[in-house]
C-alpha atoms as a PDB file:
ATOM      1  CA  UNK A   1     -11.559  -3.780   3.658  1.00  0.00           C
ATOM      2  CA  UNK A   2     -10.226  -0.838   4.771  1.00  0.00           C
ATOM      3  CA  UNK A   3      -7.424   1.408   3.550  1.00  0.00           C
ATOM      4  CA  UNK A   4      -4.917   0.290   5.925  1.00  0.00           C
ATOM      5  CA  UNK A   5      -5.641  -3.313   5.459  1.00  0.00           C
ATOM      6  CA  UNK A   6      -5.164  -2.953   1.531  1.00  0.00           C
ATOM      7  CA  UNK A   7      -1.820  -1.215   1.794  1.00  0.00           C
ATOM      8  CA  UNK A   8      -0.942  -3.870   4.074  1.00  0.00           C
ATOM      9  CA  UNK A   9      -2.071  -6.898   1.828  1.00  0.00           C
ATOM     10  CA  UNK A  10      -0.604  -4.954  -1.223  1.00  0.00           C
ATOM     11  CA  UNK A  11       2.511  -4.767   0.428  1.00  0.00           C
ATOM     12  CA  UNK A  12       2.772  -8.444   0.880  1.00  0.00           C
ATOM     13  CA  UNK A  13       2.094  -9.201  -2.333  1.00  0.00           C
ATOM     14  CA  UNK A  14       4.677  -7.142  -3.813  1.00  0.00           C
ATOM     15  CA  UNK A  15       6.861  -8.123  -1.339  1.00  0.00           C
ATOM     16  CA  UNK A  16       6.422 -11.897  -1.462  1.00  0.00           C
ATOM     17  CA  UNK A  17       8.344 -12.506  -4.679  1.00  0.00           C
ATOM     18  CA  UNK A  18      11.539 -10.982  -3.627  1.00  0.00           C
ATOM     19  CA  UNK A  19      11.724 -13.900  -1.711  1.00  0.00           C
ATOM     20  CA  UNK A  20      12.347 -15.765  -4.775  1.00  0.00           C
ATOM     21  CA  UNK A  21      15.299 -13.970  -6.423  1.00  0.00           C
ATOM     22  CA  UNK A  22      17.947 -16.146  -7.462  1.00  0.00           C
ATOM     23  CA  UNK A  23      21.408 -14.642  -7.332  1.00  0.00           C
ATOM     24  CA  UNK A  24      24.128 -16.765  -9.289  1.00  0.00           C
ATOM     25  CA  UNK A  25      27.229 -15.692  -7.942  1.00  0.00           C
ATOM     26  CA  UNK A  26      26.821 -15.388  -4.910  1.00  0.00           C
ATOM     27  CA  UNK A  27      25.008 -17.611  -1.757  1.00  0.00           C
ATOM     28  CA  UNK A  28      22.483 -15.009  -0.370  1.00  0.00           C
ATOM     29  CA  UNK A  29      18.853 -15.708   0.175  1.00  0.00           C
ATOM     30  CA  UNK A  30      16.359 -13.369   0.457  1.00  0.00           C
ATOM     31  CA  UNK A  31      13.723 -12.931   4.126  1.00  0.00           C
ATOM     32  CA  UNK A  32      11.228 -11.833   5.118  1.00  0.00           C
ATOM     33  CA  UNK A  33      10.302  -9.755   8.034  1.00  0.00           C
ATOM     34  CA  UNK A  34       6.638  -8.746   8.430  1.00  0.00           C
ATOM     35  CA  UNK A  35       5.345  -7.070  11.179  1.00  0.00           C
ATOM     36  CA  UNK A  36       1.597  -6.026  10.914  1.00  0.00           C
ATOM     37  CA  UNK A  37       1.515  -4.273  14.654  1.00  0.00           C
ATOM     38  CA  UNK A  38       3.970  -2.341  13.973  1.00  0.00           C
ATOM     39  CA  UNK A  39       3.980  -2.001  10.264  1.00  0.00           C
ATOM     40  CA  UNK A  40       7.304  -2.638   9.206  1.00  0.00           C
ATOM     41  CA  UNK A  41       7.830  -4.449   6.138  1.00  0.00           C
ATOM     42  CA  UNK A  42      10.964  -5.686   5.252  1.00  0.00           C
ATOM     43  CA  UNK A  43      13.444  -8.183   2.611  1.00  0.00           C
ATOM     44  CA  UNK A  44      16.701  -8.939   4.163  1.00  0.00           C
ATOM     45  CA  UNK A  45      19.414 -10.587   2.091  1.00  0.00           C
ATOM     46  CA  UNK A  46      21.588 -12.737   3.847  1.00  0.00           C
ATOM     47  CA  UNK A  47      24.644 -15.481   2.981  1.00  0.00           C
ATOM     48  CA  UNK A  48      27.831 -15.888   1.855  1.00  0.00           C
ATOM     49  CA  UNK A  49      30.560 -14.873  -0.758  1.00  0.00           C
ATOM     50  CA  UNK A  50      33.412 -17.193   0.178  1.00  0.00           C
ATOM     51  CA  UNK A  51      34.293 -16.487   3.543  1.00  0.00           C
ATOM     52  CA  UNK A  52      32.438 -13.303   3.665  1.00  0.00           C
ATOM     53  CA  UNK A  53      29.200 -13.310   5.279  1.00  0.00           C
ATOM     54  CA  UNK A  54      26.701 -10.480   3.609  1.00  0.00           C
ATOM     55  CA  UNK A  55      23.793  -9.261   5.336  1.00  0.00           C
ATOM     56  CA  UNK A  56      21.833  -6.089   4.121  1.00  0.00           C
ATOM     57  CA  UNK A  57      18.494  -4.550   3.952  1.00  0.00           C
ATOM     58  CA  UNK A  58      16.860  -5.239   0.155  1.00  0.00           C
ATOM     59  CA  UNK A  59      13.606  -3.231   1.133  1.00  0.00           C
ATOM     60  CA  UNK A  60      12.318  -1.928   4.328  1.00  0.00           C
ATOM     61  CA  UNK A  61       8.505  -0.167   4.221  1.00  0.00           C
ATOM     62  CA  UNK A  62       6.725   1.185   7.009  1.00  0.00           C
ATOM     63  CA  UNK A  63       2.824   2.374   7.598  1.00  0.00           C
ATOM     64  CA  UNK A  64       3.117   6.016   8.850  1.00  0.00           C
ATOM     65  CA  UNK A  65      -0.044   8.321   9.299  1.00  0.00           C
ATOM     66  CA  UNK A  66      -1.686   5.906   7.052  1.00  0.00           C
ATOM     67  CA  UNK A  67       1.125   6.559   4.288  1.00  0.00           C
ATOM     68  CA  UNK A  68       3.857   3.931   3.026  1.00  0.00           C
ATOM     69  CA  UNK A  69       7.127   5.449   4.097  1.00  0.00           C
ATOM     70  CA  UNK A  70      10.133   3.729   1.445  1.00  0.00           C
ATOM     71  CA  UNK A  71      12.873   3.629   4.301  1.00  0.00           C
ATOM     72  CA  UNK A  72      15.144   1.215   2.031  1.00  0.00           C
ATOM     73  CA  UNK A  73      15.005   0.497  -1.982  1.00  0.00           C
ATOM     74  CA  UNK A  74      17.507  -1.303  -3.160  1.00  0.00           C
ATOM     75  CA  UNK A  75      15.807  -2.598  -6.114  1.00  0.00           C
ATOM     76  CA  UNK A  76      16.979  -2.047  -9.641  1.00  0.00           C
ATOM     77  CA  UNK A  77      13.418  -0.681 -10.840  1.00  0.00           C
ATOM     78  CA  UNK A  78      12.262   1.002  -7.639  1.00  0.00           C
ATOM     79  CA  UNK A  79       9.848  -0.566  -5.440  1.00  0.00           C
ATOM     80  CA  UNK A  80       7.761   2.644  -5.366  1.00  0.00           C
ATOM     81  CA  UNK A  81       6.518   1.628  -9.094  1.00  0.00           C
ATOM     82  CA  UNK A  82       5.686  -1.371  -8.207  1.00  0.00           C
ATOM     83  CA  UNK A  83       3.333  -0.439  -5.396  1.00  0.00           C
ATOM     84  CA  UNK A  84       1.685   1.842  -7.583  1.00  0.00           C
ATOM     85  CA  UNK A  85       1.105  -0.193 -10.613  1.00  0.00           C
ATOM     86  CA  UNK A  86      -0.533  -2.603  -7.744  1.00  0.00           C
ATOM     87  CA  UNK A  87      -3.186   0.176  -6.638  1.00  0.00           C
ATOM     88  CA  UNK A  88      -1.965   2.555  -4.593  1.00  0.00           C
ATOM     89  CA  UNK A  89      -1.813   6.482  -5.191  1.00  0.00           C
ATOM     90  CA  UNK A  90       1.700   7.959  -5.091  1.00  0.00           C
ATOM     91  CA  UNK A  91       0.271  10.582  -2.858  1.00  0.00           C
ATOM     92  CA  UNK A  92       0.208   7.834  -0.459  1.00  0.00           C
ATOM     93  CA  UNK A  93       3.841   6.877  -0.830  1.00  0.00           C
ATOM     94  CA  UNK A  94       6.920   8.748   0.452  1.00  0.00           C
ATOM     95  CA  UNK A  95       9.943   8.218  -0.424  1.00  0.00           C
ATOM     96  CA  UNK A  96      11.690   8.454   2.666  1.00  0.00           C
ATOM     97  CA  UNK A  97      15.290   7.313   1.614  1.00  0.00           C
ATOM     98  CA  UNK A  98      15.402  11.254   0.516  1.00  0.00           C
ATOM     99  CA  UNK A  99      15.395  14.582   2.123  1.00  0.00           C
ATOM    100  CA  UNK A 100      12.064  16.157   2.489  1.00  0.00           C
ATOM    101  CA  UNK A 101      13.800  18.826   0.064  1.00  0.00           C
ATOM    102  CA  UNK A 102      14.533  16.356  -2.257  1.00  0.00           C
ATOM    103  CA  UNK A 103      10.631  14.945  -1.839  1.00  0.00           C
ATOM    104  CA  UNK A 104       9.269  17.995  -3.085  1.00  0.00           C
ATOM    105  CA  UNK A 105      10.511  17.537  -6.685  1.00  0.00           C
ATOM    106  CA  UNK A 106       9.029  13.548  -6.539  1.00  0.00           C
ATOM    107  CA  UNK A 107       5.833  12.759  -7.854  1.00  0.00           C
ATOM    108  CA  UNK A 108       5.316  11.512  -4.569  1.00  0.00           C
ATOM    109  CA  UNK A 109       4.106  12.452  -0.582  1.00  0.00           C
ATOM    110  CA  UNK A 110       6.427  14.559   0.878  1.00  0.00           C
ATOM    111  CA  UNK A 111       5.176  13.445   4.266  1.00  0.00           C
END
């Protein structure tokens, strides 16, 4: 398997249980939006809170230059972590919610 494949099956699997997250006071579940020709990798929450209907971005990755770009984290522990406890360098992962200045002082890809 090549690189680009394993990122791309890592992401899933990280991904994947996101789509299991219970939230108790509210009615939102989570979705998945995986495209592997264009490598976007997304969780969308989406429901309601009364008469209010929520819709947001929960995580959004992308496959850049053979790096995982971090467009979106909106996870309490940081997505990031968990793709690099699950084998992948964090000189292959930018954080791209940042600045590039703001990059530089990651432990992480700039670009």
């Amino acid at each position: 398997m090549d690189k680009l494949e394993k990122y791309r099956k890592i992401i899933r699997q990280v991904l994947t249980p996101y789509l299991n997250i219970y939230y108790a006071n509210v009615k939102v579940r989570n979705r998945a939006a995986f495209d592997q020709e264009t490598d976007q990798y997304l969780i969308i929450s989406e429901g309601w809170n009364n008469q209010e209907h929520l819709h947001s971005c929960l995580i959004h990755l992308e496959i850049i230059n053979n790096k995982i770009w971090i467009q979106c984290d909106n996870t309490e522990d940081g997505i990031a972590n968990e793709l690099v406890a699950a084998g992948i360098p964090k000189s292959d992962i930018v954080l791209a919610f940042h600045t590039p200045d703001i990059r530089k002082f990651t432990e992480f890809a700039i670009s």
